[in-house]
PDB file of N, CA and C in Angstrom:
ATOM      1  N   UNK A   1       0.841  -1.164   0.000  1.00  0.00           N
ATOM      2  CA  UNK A   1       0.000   0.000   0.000  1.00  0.00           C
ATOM      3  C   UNK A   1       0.893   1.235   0.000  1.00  0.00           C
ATOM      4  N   UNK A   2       0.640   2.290  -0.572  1.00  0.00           N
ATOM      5  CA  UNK A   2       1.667   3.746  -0.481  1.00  0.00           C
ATOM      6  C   UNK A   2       1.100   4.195   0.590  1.00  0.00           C
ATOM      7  N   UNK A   3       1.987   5.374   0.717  1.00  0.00           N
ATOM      8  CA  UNK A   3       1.881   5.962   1.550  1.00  0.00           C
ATOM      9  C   UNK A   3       0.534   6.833   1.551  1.00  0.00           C
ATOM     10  N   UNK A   4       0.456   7.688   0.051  1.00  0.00           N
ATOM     11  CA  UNK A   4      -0.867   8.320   0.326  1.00  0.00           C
ATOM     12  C   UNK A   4      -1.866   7.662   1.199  1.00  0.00           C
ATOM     13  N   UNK A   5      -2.545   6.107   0.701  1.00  0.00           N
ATOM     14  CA  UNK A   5      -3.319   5.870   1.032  1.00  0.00           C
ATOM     15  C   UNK A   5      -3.374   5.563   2.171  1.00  0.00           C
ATOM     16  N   UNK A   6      -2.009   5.493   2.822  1.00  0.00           N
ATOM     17  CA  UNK A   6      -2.019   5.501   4.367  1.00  0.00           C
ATOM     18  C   UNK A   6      -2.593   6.499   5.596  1.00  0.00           C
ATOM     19  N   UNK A   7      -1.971   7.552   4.428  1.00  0.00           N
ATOM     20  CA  UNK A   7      -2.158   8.366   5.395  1.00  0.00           C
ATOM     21  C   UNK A   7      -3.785   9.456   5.436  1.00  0.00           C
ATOM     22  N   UNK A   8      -4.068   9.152   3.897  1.00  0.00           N
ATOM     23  CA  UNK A   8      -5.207   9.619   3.905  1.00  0.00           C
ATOM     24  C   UNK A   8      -6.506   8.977   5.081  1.00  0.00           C
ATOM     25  N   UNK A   9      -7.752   8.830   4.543  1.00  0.00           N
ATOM     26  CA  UNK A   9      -8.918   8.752   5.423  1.00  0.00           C
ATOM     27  C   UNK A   9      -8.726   7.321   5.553  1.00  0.00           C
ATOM     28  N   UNK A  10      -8.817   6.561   4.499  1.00  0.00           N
ATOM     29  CA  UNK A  10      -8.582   5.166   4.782  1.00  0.00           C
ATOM     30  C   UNK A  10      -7.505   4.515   5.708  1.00  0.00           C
ATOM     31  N   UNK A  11      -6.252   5.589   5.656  1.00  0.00           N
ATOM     32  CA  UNK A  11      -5.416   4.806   6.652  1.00  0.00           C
ATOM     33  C   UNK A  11      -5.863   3.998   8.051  1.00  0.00           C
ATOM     34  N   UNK A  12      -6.431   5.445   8.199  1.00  0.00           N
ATOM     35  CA  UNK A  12      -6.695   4.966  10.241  1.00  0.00           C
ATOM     36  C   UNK A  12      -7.902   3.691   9.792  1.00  0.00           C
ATOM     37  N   UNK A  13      -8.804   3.313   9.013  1.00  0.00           N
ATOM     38  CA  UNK A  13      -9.881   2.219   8.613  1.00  0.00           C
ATOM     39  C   UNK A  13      -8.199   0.683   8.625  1.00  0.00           C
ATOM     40  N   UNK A  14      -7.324   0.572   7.926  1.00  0.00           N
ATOM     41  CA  UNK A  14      -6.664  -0.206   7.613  1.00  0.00           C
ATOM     42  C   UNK A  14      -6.072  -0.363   8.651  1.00  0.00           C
ATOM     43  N   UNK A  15      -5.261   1.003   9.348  1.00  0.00           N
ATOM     44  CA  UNK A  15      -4.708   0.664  10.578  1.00  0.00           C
ATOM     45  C   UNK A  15      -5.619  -0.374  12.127  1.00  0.00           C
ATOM     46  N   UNK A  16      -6.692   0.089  11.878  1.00  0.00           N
ATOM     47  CA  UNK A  16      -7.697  -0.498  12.747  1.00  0.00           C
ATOM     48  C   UNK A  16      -7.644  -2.171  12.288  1.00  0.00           C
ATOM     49  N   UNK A  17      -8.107  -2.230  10.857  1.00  0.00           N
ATOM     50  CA  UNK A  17      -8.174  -3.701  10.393  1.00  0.00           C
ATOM     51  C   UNK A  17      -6.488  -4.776  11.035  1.00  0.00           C
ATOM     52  N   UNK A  18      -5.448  -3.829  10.561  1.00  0.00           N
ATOM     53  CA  UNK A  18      -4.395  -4.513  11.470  1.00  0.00           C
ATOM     54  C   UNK A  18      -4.469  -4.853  12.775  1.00  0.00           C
ATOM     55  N   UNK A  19      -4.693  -3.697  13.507  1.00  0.00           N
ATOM     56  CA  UNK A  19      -4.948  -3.992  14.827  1.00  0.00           C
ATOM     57  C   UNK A  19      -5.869  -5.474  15.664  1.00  0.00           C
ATOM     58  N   UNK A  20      -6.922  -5.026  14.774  1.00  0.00           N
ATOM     59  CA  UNK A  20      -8.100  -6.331  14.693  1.00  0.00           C
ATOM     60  C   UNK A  20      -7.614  -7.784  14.590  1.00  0.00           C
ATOM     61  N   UNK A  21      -6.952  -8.226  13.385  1.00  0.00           N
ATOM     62  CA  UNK A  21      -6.036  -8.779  13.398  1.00  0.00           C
ATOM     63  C   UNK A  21      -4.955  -9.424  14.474  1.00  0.00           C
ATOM     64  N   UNK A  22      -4.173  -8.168  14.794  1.00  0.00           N
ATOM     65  CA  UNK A  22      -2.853  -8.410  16.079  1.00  0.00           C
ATOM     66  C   UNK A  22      -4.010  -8.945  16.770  1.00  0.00           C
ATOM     67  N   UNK A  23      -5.283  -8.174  17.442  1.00  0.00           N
ATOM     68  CA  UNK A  23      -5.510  -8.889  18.336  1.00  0.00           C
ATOM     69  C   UNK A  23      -6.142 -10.036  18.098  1.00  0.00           C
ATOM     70  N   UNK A  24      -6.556 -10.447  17.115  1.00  0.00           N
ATOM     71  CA  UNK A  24      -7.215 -12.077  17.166  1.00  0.00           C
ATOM     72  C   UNK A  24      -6.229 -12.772  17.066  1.00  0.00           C
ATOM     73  N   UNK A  25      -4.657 -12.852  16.783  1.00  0.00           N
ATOM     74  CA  UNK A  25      -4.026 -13.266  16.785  1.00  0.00           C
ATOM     75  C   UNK A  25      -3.565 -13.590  18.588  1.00  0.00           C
ATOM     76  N   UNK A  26      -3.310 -12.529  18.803  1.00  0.00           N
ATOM     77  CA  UNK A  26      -3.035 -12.757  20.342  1.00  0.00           C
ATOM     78  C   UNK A  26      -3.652 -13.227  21.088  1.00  0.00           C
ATOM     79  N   UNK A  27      -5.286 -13.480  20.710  1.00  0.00           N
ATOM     80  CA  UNK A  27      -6.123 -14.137  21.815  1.00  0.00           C
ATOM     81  C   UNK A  27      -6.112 -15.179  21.610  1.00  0.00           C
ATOM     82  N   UNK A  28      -5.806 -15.538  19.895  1.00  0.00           N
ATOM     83  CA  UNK A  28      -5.456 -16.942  19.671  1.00  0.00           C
ATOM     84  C   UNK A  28      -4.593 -17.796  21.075  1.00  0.00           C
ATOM     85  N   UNK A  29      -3.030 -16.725  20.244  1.00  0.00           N
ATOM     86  CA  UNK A  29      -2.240 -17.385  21.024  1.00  0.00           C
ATOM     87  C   UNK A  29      -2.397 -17.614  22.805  1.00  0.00           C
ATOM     88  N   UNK A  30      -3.072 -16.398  23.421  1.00  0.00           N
ATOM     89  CA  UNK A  30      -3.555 -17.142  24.805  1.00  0.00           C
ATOM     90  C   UNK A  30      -4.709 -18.171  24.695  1.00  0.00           C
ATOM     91  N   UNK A  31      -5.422 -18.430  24.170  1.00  0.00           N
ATOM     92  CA  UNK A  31      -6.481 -19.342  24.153  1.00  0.00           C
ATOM     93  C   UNK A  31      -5.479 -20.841  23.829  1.00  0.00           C
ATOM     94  N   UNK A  32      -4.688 -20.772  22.919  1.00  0.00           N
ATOM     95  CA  UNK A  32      -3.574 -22.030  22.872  1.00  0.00           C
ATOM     96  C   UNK A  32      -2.876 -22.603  24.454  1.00  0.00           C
ATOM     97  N   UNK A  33      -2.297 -21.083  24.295  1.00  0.00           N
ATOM     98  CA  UNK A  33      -1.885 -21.244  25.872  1.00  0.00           C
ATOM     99  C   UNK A  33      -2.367 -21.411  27.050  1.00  0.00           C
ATOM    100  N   UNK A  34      -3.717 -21.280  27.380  1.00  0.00           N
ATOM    101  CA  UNK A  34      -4.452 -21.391  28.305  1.00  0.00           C
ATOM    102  C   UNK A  34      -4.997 -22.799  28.433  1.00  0.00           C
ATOM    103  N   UNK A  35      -5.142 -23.451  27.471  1.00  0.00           N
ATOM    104  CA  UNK A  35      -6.018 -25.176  26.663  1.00  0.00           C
ATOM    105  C   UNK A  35      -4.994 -25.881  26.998  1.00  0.00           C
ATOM    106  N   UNK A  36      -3.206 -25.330  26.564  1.00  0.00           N
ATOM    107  CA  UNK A  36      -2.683 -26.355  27.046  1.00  0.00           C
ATOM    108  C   UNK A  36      -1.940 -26.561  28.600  1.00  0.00           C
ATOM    109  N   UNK A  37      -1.803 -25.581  29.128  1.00  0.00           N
ATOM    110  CA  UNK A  37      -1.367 -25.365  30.495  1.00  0.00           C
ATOM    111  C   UNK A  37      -2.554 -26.039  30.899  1.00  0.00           C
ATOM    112  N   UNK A  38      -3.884 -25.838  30.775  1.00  0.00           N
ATOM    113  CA  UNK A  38      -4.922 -26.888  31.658  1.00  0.00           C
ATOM    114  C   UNK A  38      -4.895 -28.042  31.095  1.00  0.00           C
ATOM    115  N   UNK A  39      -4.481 -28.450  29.959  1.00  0.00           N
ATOM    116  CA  UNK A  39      -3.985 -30.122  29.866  1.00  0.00           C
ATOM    117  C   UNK A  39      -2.701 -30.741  30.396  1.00  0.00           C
ATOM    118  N   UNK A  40      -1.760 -29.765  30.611  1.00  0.00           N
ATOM    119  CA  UNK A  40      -0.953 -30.438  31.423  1.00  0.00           C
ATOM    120  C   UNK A  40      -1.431 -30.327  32.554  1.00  0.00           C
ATOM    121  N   UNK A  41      -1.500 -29.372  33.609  1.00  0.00           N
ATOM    122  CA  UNK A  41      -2.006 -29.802  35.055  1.00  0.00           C
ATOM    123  C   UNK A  41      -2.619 -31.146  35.436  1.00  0.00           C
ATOM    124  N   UNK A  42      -3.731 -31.009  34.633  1.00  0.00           N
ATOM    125  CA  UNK A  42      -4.904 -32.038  34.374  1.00  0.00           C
ATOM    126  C   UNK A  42      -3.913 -33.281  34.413  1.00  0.00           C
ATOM    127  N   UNK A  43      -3.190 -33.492  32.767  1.00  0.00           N
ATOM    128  CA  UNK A  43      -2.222 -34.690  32.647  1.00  0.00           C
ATOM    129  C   UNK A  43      -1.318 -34.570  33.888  1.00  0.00           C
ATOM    130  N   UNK A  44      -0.600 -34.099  35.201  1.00  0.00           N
ATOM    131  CA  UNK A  44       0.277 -34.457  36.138  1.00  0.00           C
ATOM    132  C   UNK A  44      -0.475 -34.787  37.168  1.00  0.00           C
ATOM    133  N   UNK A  45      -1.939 -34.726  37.100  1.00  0.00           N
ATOM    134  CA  UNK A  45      -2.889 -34.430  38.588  1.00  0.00           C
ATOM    135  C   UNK A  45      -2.915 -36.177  38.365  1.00  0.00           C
ATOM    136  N   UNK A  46      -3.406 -36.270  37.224  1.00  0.00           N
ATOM    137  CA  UNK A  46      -3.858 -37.704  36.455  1.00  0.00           C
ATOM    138  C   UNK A  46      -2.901 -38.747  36.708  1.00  0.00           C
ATOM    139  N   UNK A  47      -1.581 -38.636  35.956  1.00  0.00           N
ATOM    140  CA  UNK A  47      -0.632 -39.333  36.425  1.00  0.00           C
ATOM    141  C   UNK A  47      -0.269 -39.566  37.792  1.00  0.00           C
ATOM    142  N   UNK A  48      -0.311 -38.830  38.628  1.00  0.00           N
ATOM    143  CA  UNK A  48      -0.523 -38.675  40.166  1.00  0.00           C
ATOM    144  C   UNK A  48      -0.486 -39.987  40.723  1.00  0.00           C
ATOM    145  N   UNK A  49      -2.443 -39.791  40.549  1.00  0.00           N
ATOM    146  CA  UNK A  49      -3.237 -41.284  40.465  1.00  0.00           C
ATOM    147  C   UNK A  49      -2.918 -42.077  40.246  1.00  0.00           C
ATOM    148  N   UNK A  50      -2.521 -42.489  38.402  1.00  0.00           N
ATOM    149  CA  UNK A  50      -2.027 -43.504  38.234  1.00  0.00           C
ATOM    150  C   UNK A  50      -1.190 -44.090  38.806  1.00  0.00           C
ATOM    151  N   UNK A  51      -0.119 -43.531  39.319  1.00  0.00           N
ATOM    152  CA  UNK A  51       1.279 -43.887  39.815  1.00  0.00           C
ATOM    153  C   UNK A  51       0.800 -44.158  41.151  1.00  0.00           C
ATOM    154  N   UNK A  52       0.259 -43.427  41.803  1.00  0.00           N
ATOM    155  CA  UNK A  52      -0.486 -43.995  43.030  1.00  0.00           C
ATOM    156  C   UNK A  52      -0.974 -44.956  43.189  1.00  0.00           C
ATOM    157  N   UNK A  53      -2.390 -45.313  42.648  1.00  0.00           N
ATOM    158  CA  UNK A  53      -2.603 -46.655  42.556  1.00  0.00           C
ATOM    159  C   UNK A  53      -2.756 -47.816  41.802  1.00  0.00           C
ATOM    160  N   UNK A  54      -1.409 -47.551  41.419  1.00  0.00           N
ATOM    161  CA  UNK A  54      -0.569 -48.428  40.765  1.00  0.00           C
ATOM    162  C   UNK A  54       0.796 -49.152  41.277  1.00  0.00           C
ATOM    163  N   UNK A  55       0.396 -48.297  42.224  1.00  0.00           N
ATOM    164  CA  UNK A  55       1.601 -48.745  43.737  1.00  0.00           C
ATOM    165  C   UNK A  55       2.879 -48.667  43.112  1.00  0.00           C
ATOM    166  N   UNK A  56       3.247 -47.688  42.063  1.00  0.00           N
ATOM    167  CA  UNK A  56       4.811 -47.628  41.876  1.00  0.00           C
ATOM    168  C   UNK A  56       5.454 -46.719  42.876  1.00  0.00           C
ATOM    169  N   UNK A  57       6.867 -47.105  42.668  1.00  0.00           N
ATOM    170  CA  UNK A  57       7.709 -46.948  44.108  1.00  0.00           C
ATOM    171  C   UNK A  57       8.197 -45.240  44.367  1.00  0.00           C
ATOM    172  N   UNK A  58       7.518 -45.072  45.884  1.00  0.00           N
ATOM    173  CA  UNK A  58       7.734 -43.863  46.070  1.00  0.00           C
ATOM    174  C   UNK A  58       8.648 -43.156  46.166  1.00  0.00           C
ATOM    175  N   UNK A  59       9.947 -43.818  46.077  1.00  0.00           N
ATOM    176  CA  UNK A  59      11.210 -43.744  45.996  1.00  0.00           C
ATOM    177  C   UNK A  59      12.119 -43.550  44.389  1.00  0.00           C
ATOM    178  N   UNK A  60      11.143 -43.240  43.477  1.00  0.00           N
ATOM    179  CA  UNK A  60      11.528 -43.612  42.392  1.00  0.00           C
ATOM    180  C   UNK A  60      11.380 -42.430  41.793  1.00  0.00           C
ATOM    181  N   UNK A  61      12.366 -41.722  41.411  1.00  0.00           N
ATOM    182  CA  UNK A  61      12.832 -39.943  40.891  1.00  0.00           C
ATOM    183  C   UNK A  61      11.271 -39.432  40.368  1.00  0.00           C
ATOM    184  N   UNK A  62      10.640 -40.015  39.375  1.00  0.00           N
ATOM    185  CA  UNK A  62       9.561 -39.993  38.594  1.00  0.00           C
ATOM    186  C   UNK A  62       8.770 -39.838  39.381  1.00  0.00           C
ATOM    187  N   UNK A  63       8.566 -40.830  40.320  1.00  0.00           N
ATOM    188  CA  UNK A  63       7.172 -40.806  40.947  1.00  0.00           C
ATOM    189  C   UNK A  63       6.813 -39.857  42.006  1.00  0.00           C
ATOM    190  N   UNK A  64       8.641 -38.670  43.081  1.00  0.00           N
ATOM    191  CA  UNK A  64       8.702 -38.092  43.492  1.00  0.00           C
ATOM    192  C   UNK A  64       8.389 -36.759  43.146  1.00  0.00           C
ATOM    193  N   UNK A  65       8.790 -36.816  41.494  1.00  0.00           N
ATOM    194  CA  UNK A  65       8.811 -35.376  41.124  1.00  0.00           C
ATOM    195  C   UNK A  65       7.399 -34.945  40.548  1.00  0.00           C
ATOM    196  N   UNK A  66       6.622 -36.281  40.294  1.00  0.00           N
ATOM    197  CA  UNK A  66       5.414 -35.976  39.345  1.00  0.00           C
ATOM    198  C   UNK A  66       4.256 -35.537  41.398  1.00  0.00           C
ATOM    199  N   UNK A  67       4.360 -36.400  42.379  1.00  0.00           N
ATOM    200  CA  UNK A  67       4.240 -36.012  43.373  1.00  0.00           C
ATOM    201  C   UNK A  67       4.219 -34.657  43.776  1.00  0.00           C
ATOM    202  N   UNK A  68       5.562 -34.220  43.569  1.00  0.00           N
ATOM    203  CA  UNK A  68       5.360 -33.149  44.270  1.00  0.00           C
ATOM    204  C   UNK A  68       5.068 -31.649  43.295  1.00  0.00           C
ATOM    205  N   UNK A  69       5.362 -31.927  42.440  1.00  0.00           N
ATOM    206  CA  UNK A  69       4.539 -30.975  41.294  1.00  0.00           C
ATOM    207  C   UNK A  69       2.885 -30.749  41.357  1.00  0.00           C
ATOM    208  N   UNK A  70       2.322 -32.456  41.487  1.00  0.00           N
ATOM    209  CA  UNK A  70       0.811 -32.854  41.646  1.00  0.00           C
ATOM    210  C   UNK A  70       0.031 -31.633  42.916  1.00  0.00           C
ATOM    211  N   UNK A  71       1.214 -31.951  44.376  1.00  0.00           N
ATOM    212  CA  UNK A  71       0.748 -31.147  45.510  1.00  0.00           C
ATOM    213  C   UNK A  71      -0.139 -29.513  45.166  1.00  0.00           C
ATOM    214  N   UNK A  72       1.083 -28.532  44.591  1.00  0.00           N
ATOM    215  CA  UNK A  72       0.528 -27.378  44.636  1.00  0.00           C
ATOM    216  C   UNK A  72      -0.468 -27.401  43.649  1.00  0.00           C
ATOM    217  N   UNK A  73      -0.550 -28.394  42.460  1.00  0.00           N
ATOM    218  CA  UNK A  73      -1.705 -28.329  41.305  1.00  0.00           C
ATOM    219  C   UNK A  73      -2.942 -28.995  41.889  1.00  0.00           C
ATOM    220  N   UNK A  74      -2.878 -29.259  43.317  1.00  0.00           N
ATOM    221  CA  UNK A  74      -4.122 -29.488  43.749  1.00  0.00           C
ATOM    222  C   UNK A  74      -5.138 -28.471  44.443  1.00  0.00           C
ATOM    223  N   UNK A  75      -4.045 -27.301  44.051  1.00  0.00           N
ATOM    224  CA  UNK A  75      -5.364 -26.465  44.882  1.00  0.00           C
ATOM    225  C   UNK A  75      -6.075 -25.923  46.159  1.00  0.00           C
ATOM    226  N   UNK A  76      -5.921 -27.209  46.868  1.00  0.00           N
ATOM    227  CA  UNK A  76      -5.907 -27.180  48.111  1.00  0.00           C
ATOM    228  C   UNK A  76      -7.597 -28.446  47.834  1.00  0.00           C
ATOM    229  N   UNK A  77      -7.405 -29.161  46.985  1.00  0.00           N
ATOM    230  CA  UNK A  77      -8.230 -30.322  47.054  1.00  0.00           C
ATOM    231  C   UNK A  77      -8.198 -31.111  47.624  1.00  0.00           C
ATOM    232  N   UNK A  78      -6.661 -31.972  48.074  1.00  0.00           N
ATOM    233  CA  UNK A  78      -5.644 -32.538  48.280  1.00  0.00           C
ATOM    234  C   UNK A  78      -6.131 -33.414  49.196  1.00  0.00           C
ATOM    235  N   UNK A  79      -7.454 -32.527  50.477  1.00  0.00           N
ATOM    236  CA  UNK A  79      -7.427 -33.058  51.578  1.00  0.00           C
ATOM    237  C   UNK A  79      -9.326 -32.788  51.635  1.00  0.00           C
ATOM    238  N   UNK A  80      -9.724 -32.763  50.333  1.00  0.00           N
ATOM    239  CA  UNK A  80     -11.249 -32.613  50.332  1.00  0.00           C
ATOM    240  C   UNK A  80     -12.265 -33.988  51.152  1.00  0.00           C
ATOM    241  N   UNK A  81     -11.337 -34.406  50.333  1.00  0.00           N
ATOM    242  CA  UNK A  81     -12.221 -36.195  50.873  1.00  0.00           C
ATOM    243  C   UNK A  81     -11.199 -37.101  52.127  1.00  0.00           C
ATOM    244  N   UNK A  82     -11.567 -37.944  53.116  1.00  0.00           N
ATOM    245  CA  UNK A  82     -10.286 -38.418  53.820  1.00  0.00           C
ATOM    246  C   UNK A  82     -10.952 -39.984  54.060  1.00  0.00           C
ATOM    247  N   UNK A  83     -11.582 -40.558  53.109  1.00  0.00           N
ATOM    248  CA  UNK A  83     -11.641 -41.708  53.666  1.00  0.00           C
ATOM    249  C   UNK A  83     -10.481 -42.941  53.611  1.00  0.00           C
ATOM    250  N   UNK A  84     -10.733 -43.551  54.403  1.00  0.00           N
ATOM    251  CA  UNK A  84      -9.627 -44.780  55.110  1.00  0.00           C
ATOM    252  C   UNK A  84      -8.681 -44.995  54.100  1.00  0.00           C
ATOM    253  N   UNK A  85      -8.971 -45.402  52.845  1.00  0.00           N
ATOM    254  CA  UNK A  85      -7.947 -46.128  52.153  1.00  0.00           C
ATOM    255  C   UNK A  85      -7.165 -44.923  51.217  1.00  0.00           C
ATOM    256  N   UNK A  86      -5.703 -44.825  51.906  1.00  0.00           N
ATOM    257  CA  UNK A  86      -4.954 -43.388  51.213  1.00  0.00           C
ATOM    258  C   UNK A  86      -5.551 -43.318  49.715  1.00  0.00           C
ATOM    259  N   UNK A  87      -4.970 -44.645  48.690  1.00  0.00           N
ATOM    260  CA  UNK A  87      -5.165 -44.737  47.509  1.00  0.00           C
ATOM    261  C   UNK A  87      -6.707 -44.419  46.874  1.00  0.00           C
ATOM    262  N   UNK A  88      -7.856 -44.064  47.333  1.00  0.00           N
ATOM    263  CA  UNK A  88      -8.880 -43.714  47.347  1.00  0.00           C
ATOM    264  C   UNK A  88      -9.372 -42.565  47.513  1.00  0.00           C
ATOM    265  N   UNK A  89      -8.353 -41.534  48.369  1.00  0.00           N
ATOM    266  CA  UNK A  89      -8.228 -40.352  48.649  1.00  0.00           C
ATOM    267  C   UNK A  89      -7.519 -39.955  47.605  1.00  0.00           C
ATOM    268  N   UNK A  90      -6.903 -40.659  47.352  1.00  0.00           N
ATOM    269  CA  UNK A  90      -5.828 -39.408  46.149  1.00  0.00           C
ATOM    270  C   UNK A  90      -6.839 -39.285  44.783  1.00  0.00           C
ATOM    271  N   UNK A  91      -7.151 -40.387  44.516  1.00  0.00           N
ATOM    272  CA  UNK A  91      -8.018 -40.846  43.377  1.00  0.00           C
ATOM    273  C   UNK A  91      -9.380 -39.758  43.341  1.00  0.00           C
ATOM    274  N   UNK A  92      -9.790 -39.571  44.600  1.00  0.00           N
ATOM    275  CA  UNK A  92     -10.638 -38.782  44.575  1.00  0.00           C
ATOM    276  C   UNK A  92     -10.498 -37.341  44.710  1.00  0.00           C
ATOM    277  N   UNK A  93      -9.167 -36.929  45.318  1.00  0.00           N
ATOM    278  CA  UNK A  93      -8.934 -35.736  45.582  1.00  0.00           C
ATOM    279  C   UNK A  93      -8.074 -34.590  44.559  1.00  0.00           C
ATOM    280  N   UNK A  94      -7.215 -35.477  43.912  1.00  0.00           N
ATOM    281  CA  UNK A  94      -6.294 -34.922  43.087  1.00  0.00           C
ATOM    282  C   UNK A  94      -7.628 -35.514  41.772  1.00  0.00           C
ATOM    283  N   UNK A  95      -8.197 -36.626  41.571  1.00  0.00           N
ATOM    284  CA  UNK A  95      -8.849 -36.665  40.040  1.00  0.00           C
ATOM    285  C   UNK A  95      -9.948 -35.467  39.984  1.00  0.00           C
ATOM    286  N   UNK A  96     -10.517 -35.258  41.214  1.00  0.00           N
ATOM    287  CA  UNK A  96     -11.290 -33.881  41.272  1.00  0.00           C
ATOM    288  C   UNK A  96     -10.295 -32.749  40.942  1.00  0.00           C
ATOM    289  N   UNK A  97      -9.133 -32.693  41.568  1.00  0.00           N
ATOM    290  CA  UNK A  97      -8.383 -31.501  41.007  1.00  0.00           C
ATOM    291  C   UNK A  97      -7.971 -31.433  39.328  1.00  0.00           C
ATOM    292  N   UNK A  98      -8.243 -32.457  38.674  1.00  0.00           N
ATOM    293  CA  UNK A  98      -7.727 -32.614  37.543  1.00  0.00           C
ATOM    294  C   UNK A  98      -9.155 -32.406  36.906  1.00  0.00           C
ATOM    295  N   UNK A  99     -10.021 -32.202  37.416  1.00  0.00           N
ATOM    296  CA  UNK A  99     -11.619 -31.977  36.452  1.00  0.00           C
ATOM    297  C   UNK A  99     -11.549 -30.734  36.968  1.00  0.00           C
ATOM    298  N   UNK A 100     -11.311 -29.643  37.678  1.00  0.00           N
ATOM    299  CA  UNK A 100     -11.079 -28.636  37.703  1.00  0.00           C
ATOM    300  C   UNK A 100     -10.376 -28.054  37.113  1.00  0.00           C
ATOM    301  N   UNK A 101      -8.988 -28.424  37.452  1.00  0.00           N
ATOM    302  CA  UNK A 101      -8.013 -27.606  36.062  1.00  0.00           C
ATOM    303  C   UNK A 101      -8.884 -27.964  34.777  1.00  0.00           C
ATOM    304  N   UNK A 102      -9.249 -28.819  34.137  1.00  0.00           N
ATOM    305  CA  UNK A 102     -10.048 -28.538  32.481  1.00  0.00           C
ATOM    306  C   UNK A 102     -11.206 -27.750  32.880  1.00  0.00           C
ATOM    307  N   UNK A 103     -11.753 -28.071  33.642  1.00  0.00           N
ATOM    308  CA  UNK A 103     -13.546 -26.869  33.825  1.00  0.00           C
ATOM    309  C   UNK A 103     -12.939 -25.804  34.028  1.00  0.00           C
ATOM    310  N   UNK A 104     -11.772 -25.136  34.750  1.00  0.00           N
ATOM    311  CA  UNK A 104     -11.329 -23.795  34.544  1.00  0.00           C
ATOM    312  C   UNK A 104     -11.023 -23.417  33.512  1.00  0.00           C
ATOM    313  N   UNK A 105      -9.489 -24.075  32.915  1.00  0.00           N
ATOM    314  CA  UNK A 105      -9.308 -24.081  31.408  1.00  0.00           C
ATOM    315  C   UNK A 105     -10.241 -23.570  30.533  1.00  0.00           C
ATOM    316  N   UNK A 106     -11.448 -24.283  30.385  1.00  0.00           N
ATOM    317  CA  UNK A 106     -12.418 -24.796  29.658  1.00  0.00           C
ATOM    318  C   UNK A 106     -13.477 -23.236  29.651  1.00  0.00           C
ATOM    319  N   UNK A 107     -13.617 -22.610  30.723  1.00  0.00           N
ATOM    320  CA  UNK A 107     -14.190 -21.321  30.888  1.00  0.00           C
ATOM    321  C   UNK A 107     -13.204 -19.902  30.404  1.00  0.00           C
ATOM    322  N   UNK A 108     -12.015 -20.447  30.888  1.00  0.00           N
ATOM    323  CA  UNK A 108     -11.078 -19.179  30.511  1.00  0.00           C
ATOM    324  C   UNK A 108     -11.333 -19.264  28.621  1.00  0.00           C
ATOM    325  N   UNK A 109     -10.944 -20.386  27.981  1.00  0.00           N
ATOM    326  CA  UNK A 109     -10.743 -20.277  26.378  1.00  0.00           C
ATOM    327  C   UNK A 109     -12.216 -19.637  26.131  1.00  0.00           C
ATOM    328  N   UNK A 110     -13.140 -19.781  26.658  1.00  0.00           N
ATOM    329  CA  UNK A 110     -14.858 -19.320  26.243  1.00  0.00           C
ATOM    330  C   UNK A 110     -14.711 -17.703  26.228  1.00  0.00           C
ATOM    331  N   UNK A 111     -13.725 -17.444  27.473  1.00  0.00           N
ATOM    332  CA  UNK A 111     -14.157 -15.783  27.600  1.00  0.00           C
ATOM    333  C   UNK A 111     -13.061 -15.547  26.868  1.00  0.00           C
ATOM    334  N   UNK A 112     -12.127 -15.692  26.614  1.00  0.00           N
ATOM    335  CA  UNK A 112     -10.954 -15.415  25.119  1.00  0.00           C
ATOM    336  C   UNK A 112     -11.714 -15.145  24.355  1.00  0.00           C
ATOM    337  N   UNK A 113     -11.892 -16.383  24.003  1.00  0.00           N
ATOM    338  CA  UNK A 113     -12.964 -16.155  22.836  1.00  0.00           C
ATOM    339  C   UNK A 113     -13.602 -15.101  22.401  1.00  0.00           C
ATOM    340  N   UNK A 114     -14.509 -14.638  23.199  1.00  0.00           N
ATOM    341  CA  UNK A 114     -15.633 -13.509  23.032  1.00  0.00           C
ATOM    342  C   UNK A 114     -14.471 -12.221  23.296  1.00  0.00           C
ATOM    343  N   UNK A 115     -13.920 -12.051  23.372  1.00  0.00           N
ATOM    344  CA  UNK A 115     -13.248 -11.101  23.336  1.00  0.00           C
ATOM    345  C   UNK A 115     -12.115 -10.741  22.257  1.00  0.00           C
ATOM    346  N   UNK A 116     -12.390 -11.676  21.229  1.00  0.00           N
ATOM    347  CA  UNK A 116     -11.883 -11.736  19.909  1.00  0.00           C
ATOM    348  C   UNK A 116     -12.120 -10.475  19.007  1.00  0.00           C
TER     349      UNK A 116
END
């Protein structure tokens, strides 16, 4: 485009259309970013579980680190439910934390969205 037409009446119309643009682009990119940060949480809350009751060894680098990552991504769920059998508690406490991280997720990409 030249310059005239930049700078004439149409410019600021085109400049706007860019803008429009940058920003659907950018909400893109947080709406990406937001979908997948709540699939990982979700995926470490999950694995958690698995590894839990699956009785692999608590002693085992993996199962420590996915542990203690799991803790603060719970939210403070952690200790919602306390019945008798640990492996039943986690299952229930951290898999609830892991349907939260996506139902949050899942609301944040909606209001991105509309703000496109």
């Amino acid at each position: 485009m030249t310059e005239e037409v930049r700078t004439g009446a149409r410019g600021s119309g085109v400049r706007r259309a860019d803008l429009r643009r940058g920003w659907g682009r950018f909400v893109d990119v947080l709406i990406l970013v937001v979908r997948w940060a709540g699939l990982v949480c979700a995926s470490l809350l999950a694995t958690h579980v698995i590894l839990t009751i699956g009785s692999a060894n608590p002693d085992n680098g993996i199962t420590q680190f996915v542990a203690s990552v799991a803790d603060p991504l719970a939210l403070g769920f952690q200790d919602l439910f306390t019945p008798a059998d640990p492996q039943l508690a986690v299952l229930l406490n951290y898999g609830i934390a892991a349907l939260f991280w996506l139902f949050i997720t899942s609301i944040a990409r909606r209001i991105l969205a509309a703000l496109r």
